[in-house]
N, C-alpha and C. Protein backbone atom coordinates (compact mmCIF):
# COMPACT_ATOMS: atom_id res chain seq x y z
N UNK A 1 6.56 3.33 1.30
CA UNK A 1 5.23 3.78 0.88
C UNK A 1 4.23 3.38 1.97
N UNK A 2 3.24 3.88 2.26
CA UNK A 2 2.31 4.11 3.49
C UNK A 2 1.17 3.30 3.06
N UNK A 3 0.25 2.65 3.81
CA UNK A 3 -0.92 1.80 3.70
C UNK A 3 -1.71 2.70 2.73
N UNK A 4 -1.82 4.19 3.26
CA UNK A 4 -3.04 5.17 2.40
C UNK A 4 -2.64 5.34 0.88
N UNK A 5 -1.25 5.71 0.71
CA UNK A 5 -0.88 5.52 -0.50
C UNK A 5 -1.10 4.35 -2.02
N UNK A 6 -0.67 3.11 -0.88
CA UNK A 6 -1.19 1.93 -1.97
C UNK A 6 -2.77 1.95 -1.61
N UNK A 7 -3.64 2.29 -0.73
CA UNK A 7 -5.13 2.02 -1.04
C UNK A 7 -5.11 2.95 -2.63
N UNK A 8 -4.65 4.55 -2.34
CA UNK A 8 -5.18 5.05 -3.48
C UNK A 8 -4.39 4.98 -4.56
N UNK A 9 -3.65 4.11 -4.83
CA UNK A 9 -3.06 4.05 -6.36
C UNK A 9 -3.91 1.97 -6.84
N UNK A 10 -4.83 1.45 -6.11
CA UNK A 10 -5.34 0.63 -6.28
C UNK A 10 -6.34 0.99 -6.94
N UNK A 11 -7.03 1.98 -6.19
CA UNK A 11 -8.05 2.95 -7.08
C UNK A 11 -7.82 3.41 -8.34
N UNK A 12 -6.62 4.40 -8.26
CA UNK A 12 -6.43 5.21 -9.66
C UNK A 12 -4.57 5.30 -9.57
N UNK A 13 -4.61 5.50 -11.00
CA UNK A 13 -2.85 5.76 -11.09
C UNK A 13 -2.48 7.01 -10.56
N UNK A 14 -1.48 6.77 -9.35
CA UNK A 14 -1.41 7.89 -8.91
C UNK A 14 0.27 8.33 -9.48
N UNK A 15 0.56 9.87 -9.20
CA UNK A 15 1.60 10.16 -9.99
C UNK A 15 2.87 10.19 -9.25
N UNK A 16 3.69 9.99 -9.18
CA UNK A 16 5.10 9.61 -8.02
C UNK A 16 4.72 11.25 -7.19
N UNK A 17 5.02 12.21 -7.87
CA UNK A 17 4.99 13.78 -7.01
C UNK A 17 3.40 14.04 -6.70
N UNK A 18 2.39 13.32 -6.51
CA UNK A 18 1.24 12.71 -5.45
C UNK A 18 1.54 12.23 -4.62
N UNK A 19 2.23 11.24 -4.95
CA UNK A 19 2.79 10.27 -3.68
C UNK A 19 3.38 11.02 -2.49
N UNK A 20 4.25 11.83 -2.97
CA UNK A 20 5.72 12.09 -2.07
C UNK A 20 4.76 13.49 -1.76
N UNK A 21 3.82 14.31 -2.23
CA UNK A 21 2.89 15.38 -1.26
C UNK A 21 1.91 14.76 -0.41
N UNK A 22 1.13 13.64 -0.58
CA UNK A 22 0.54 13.02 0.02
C UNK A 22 1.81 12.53 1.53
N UNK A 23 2.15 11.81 1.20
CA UNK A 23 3.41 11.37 1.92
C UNK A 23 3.77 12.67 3.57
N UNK A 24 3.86 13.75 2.79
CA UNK A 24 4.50 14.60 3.59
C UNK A 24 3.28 15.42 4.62
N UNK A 25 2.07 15.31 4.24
CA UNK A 25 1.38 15.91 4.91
C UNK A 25 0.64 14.67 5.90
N UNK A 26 0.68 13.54 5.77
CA UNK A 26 0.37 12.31 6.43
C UNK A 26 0.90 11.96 8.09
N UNK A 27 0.28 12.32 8.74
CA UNK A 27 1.08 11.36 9.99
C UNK A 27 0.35 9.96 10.20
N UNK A 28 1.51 8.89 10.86
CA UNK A 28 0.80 7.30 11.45
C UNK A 28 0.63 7.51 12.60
N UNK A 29 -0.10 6.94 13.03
CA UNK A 29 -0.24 7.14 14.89
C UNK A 29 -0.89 6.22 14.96
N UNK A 30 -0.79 5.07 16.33
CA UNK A 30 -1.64 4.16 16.52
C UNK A 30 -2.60 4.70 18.01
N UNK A 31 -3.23 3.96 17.70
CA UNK A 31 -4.33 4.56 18.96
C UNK A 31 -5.22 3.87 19.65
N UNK A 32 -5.34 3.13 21.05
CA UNK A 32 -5.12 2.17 21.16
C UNK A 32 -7.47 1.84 21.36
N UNK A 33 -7.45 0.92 22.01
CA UNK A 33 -8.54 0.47 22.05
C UNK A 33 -9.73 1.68 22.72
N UNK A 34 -10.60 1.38 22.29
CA UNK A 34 -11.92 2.38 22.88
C UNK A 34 -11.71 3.91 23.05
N UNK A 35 -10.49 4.38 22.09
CA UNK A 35 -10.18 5.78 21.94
C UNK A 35 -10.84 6.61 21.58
N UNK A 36 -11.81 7.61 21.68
CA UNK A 36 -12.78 8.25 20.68
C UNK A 36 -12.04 9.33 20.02
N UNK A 37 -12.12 9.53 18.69
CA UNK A 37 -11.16 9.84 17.45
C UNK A 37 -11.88 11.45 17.99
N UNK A 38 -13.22 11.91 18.44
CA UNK A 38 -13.76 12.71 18.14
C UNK A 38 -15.14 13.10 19.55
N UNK A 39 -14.64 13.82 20.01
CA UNK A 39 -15.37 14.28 21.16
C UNK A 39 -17.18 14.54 20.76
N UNK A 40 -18.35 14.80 21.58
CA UNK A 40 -19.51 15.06 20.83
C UNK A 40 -19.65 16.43 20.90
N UNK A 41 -19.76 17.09 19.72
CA UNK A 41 -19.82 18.14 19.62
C UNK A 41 -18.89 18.95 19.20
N UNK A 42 -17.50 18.05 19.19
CA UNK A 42 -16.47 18.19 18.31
C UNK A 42 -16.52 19.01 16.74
N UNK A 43 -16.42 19.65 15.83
CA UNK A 43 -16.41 19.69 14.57
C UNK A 43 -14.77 18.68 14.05
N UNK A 44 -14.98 17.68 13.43
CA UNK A 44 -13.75 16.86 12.61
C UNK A 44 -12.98 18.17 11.81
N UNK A 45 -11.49 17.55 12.18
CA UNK A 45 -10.66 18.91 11.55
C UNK A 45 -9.51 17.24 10.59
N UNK A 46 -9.95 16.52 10.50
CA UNK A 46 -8.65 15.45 10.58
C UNK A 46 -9.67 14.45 9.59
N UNK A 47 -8.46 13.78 9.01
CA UNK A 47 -9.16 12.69 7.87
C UNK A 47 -8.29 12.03 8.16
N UNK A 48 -9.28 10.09 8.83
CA UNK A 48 -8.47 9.35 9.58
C UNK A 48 -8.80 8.04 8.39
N UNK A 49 -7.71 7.31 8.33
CA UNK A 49 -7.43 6.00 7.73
C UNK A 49 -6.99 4.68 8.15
N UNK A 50 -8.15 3.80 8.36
CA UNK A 50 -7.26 2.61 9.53
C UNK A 50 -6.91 1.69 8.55
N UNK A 51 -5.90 1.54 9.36
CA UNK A 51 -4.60 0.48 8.57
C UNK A 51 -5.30 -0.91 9.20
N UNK A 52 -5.71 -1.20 10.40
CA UNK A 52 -6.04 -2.40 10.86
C UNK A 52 -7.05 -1.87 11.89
N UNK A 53 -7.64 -2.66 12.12
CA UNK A 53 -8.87 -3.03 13.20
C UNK A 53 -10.11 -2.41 12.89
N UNK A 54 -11.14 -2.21 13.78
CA UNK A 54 -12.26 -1.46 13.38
C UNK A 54 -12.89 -0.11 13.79
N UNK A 55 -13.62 0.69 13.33
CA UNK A 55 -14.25 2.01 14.17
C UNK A 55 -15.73 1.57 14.00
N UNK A 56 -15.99 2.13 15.11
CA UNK A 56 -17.66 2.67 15.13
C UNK A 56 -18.13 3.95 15.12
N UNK A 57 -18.81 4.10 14.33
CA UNK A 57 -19.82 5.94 14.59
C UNK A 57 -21.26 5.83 15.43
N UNK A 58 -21.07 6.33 16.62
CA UNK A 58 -22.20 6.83 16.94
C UNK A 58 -22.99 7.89 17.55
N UNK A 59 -24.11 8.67 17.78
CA UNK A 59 -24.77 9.53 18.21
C UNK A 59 -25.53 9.18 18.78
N UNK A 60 -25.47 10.33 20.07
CA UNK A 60 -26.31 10.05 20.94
C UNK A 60 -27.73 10.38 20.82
N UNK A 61 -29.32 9.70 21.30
CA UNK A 61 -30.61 10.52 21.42
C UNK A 61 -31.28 9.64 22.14
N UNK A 62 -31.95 10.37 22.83
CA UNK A 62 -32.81 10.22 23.94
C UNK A 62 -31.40 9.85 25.40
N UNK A 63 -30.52 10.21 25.21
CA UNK A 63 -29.73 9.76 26.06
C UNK A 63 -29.09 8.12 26.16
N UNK A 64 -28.75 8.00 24.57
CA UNK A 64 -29.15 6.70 24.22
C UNK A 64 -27.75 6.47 23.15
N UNK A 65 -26.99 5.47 23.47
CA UNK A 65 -26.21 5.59 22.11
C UNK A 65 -26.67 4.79 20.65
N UNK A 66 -26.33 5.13 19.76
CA UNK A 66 -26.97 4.98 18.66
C UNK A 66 -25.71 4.54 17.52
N UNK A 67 -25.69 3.24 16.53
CA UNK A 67 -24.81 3.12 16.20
C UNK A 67 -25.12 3.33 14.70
N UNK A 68 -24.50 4.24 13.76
CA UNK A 68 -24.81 4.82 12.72
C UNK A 68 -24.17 3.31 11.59
């Protein structure tokens, strides 16, 4: 069973044939330090879940980074 799986059956009871569709459409990938998940200007096509460490969001203005 996968980290995302037990987050969401902590939440709510999830049903075994949830599990095992969840399961199958899931990939793990690690990715290493200062990776940006998401280019600017990118549109997000992907729903990401960290198992360990941290992310930051930010946008740029005035030519300026900005941490959301």
């Amino acid at each position: 069973m996968n980290y995302f799986i037990n987050y969401l059956s902590q939440l709510t009871p999830l049903p075994p044939e949830s599990a095992v569709a969840i399961n199958q459409i899931t990939i793990h990938r690690t990715i290493p330090k200062h990776t940006l998940l998401l280019q600017n200007g990118d549109v997000c096509k992907e729903f990401h879940f960290l198992e360990s460490g941290l992310a930051r969001v930010f946008y740029y203005k005035d030519g300026k980074e900005v941490t959301a």
